[in-house]
Protein backbone atom coordinates (compact mmCIF):
# COMPACT_ATOMS: atom_id res chain seq x y z
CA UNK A 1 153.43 -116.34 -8.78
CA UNK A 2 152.54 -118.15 -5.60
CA UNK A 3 148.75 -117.93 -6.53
CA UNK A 4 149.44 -119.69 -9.71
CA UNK A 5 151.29 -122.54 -7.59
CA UNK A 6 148.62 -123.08 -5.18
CA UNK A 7 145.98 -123.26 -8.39
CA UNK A 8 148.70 -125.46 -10.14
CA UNK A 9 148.76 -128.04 -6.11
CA UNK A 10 144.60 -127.31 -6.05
CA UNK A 11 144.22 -128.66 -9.43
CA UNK A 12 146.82 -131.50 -8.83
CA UNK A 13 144.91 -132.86 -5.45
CA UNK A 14 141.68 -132.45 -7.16
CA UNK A 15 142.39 -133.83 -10.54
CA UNK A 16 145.69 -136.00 -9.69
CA UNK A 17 147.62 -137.51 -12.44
CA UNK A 18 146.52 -141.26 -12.04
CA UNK A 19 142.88 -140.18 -12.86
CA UNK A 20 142.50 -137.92 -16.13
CA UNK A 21 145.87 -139.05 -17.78
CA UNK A 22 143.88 -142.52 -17.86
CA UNK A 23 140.42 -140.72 -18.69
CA UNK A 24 142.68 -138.78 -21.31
CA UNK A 25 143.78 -142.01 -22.71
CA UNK A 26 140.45 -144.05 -23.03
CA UNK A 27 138.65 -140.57 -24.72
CA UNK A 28 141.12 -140.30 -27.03
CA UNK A 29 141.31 -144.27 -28.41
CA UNK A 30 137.37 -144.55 -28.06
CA UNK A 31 137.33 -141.38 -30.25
CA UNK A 32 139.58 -142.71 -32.63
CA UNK A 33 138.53 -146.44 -32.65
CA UNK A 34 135.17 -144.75 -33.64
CA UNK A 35 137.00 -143.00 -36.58
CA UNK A 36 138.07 -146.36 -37.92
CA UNK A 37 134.88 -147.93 -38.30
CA UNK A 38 133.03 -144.81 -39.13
CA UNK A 39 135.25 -143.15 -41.40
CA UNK A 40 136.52 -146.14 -43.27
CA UNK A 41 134.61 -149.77 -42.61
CA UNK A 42 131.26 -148.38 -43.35
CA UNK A 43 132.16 -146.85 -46.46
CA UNK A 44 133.91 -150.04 -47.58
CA UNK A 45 131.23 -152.50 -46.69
CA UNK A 46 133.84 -153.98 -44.31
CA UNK A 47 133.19 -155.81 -41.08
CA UNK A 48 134.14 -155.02 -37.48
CA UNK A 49 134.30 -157.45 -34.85
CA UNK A 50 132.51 -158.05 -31.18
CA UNK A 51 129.22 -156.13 -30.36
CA UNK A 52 130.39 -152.97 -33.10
CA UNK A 53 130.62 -155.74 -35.65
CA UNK A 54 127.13 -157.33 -35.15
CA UNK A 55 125.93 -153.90 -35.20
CA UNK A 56 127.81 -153.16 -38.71
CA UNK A 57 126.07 -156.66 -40.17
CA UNK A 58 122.45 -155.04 -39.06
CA UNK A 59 123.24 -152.01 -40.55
CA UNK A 60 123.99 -153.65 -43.53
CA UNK A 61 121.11 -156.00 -43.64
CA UNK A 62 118.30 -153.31 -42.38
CA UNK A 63 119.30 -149.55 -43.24
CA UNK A 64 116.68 -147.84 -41.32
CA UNK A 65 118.22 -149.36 -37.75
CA UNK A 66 121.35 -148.10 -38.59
CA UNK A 67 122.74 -149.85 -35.72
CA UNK A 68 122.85 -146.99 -33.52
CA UNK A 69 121.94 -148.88 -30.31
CA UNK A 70 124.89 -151.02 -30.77
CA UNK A 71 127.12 -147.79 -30.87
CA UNK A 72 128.63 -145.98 -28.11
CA UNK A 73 129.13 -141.74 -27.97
CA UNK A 74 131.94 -141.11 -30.31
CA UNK A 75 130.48 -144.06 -32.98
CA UNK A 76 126.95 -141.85 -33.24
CA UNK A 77 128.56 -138.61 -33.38
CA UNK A 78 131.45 -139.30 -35.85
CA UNK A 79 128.51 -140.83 -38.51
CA UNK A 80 129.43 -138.14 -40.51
CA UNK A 81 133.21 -139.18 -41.52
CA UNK A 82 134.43 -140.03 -44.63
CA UNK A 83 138.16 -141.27 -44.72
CA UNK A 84 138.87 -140.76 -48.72
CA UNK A 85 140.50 -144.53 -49.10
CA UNK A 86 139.36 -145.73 -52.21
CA UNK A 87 141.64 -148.51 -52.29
CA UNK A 88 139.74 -151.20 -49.80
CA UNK A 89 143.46 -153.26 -48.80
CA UNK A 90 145.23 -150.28 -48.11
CA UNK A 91 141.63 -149.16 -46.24
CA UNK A 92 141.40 -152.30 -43.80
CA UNK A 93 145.15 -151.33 -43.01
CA UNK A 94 144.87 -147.79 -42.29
CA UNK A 95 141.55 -148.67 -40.65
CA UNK A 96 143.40 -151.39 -38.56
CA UNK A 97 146.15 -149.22 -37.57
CA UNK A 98 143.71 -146.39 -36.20
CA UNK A 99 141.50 -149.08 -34.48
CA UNK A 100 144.54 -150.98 -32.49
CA UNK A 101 146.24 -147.53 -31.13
CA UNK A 102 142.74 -146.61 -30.03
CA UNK A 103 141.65 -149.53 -28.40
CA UNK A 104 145.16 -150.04 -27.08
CA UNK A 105 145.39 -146.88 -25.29
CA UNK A 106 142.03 -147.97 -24.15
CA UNK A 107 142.90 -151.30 -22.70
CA UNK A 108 146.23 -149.82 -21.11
CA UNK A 109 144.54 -147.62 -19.11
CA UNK A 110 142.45 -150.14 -17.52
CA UNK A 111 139.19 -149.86 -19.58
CA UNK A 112 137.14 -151.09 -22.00
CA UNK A 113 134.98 -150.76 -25.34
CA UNK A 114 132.59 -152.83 -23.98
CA UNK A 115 131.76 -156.28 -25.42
CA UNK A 116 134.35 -158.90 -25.91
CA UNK A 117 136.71 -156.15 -25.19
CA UNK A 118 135.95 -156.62 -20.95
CA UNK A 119 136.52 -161.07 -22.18
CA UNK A 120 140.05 -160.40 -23.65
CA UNK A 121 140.59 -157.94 -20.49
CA UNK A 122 139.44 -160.75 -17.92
CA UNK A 123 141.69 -163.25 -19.38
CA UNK A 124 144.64 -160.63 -20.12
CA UNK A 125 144.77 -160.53 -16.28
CA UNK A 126 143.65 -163.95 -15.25
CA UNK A 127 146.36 -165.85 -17.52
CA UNK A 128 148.42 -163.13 -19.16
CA UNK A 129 147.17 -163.89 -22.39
CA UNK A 130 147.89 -161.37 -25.43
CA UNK A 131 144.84 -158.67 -25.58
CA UNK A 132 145.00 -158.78 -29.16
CA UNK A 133 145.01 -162.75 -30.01
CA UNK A 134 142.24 -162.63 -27.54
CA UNK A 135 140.29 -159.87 -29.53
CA UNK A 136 141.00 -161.17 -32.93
CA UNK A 137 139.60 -165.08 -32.14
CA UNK A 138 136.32 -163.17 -30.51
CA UNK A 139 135.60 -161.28 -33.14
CA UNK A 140 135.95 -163.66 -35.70
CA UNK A 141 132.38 -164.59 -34.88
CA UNK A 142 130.29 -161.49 -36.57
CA UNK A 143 133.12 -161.84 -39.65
CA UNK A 144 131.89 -165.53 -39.98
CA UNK A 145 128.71 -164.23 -40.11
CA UNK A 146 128.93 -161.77 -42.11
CA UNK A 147 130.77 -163.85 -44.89
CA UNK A 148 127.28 -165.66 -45.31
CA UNK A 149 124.90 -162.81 -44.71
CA UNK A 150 126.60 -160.33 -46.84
CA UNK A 151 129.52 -160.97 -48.87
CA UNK A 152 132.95 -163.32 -49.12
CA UNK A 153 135.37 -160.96 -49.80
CA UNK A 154 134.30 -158.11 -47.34
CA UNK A 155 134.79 -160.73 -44.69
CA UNK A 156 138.43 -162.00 -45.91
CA UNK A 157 139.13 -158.09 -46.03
CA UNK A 158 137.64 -157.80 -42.92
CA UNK A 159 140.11 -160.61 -41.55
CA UNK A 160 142.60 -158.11 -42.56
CA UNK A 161 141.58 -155.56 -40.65
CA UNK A 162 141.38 -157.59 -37.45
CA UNK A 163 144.35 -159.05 -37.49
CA UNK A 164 145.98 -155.85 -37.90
CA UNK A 165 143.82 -154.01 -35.16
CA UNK A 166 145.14 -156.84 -33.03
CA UNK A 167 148.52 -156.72 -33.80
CA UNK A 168 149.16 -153.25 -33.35
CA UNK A 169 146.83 -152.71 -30.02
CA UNK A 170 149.09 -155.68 -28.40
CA UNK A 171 151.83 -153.62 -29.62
CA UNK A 172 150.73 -150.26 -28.18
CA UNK A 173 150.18 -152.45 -25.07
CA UNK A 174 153.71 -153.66 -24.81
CA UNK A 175 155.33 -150.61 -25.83
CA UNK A 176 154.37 -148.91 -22.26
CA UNK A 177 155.55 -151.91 -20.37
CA UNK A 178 159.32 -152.78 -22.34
CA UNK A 179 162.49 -152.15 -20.61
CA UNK A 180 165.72 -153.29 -21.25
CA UNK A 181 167.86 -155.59 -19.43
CA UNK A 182 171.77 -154.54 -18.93
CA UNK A 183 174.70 -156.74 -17.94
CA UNK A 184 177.88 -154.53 -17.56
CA UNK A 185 181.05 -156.11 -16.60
CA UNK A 186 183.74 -153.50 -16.03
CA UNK A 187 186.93 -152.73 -13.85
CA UNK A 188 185.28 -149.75 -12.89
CA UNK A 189 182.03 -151.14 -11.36
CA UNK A 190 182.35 -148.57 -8.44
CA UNK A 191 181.96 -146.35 -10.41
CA UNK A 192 179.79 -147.28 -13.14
CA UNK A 193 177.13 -148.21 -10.77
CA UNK A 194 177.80 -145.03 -8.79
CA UNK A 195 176.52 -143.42 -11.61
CA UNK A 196 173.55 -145.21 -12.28
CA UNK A 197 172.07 -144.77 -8.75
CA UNK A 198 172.80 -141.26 -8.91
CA UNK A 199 172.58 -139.81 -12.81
CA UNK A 200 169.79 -142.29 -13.95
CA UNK A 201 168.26 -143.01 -10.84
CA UNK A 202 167.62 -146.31 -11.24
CA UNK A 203 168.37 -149.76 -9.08
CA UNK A 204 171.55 -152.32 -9.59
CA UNK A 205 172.66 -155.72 -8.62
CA UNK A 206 176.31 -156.66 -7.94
CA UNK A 207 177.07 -160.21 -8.92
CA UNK A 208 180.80 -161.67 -8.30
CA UNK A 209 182.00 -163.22 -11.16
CA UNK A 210 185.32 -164.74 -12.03
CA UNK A 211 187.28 -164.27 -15.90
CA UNK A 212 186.98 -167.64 -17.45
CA UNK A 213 190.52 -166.82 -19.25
CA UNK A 214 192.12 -164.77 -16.41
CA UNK A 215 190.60 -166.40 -13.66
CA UNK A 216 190.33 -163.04 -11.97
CA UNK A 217 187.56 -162.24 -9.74
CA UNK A 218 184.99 -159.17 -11.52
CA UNK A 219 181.59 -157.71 -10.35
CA UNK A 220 178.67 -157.79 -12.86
CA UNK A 221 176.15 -155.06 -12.75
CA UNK A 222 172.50 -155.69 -13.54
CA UNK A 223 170.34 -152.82 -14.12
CA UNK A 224 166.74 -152.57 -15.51
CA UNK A 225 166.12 -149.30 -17.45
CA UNK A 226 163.91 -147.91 -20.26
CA UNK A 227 164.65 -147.92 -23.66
CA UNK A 228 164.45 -144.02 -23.71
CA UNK A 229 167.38 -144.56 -20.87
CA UNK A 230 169.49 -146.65 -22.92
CA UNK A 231 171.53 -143.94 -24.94
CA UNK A 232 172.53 -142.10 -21.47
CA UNK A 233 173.59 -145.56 -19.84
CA UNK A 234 176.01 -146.14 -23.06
CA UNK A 235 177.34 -142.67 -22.99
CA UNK A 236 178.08 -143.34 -18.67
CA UNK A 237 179.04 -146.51 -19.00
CA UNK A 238 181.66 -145.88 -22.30
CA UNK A 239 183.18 -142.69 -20.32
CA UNK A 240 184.08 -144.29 -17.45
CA UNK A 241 185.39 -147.39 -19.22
CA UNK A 242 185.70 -147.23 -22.85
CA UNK A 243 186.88 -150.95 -22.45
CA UNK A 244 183.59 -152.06 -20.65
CA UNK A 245 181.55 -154.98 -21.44
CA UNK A 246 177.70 -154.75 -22.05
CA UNK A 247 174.76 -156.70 -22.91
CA UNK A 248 171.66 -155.41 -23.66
CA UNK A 249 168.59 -157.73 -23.77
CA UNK A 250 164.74 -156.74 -24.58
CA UNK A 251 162.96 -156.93 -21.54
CA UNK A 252 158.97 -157.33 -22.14
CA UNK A 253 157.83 -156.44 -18.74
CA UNK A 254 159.16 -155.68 -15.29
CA UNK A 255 156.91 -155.50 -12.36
CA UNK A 256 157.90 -154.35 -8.91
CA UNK A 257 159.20 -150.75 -7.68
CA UNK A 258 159.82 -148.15 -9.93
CA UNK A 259 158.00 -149.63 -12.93
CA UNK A 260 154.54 -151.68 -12.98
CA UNK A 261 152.88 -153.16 -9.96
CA UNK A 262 151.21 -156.14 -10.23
CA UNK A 263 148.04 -156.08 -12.03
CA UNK A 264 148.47 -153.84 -14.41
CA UNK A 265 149.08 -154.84 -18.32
């Protein structure tokens, strides 16, 4: 048993958390943004967008490049994949879907398919603007393109596809980095914040506060938690004071201790 411990602390120094959860992340969404246009956008004539799109509109146009330079690892060795979705809608869709988780656990973990991907991640960080409206404006350029080179409606289905690859990668995005906002006004705020220092382990502010009908003085909690937190901070909060007052707000982003540090999306 303490063998296995000291392999488990070896293998925790050498390969710590903050390195191959991140490397985890980026393999898997290159892998299966790959899938996406592989498996589905070639076989519907569809049209990707940045540096993998102006490689899909050579392909197209000359056969024997087949684009391959353009294409990283996973795109040359997934060539192979067939997604059976006849229908092309519902294939832009599913194709959009796999794209945006992949490239969002991409850009979440700090890297980068390459191309406009590394513009959208400059300005994500320089001026906080969305990843995915970023993506979808850049890679509008090979769909242009390939709506005179090639064909009309593979670009407008293409549009499709790009807007939803953008919408749900800004949503993957997001989804690490929401919290949720509580005010709690209760006559037993002793208490009540007692037991979110010590159950949930999370911060609180005391305001003072005064009843607008009473006139009586009360203390306001304000906590920042997690929305996997939220159920446990009802269930405390309701069992010390069935009669307490909450408000719960969506909270996009919190940066400081105890959740992201500045920098990160």
């Amino acid at each position: 048993m303490r063998k296995v411990k000291e392999w488990i602390e070896l293998g925790r120094t050498v390969f710590p958390r903050n390195i191959w959860l991140p490397a985890l992340s980026i393999v898997l969404g290159a892998l299966m943004w790959s899938i996406s246009i592989n498996g589905i956008l070639v076989h519907h004539k569809l049209l990707s967008g940045g540096v993998s799109g102006l490689a899909l509109v050579i392909y197209y146009l000359i056969p024997k490049l087949l684009g391959m330079a353009s294409f990283s690892f996973f795109l040359t060795v997934t060539t192979w994949l067939q997604i059976a979705v006849e229908n092309p809608l519902l294939a832009c869709l599913f194709a959009g879907v796999i794209s945006g988780v992949g490239s969002g656990l991409i850009f979440r973990a700090g890297g980068s398919g390459g191309g406009t991907g590394i513009i959208a991640m400059v300005l994500n960080r320089r001026f906080s603007v969305r990843v995915g409206i970023v993506s979808f404006l850049l890679n509008s350029v090979p769909l242009v393109l390939g709506a005179f080179l090639i064909e009309l409606n593979a670009a407008l289905y293409s549009i499709i596809y790009v807007y939803v690859s953008g919408s749900v990668m800004d949503r993957i995005i997001t989804s690490f980095n929401e919290r949720r906002s509580v005010w709690i006004i209760s006559s037993q705020s002793s208490e009540v914040y007692g037991q979110i220092l010590s159950k949930l382990r999370r911060g609180a502010t005391l305001l003072a506060g005064k009843g607008a009908y009473t006139q009586s003085p009360v203390e306001v909690i304000y906590s920042v938690i997690s929305p996997f937190e939220l159920a446990k901070l009802k269930d405390l909060v309701i069992t010390i004071d069935p009669k307490a007052f909450m408000i719960i707000n969506e909270t996009e982003e919190v940066i400081g201790k105890g959740f992201d540090q500045p920098g990160n999306f």
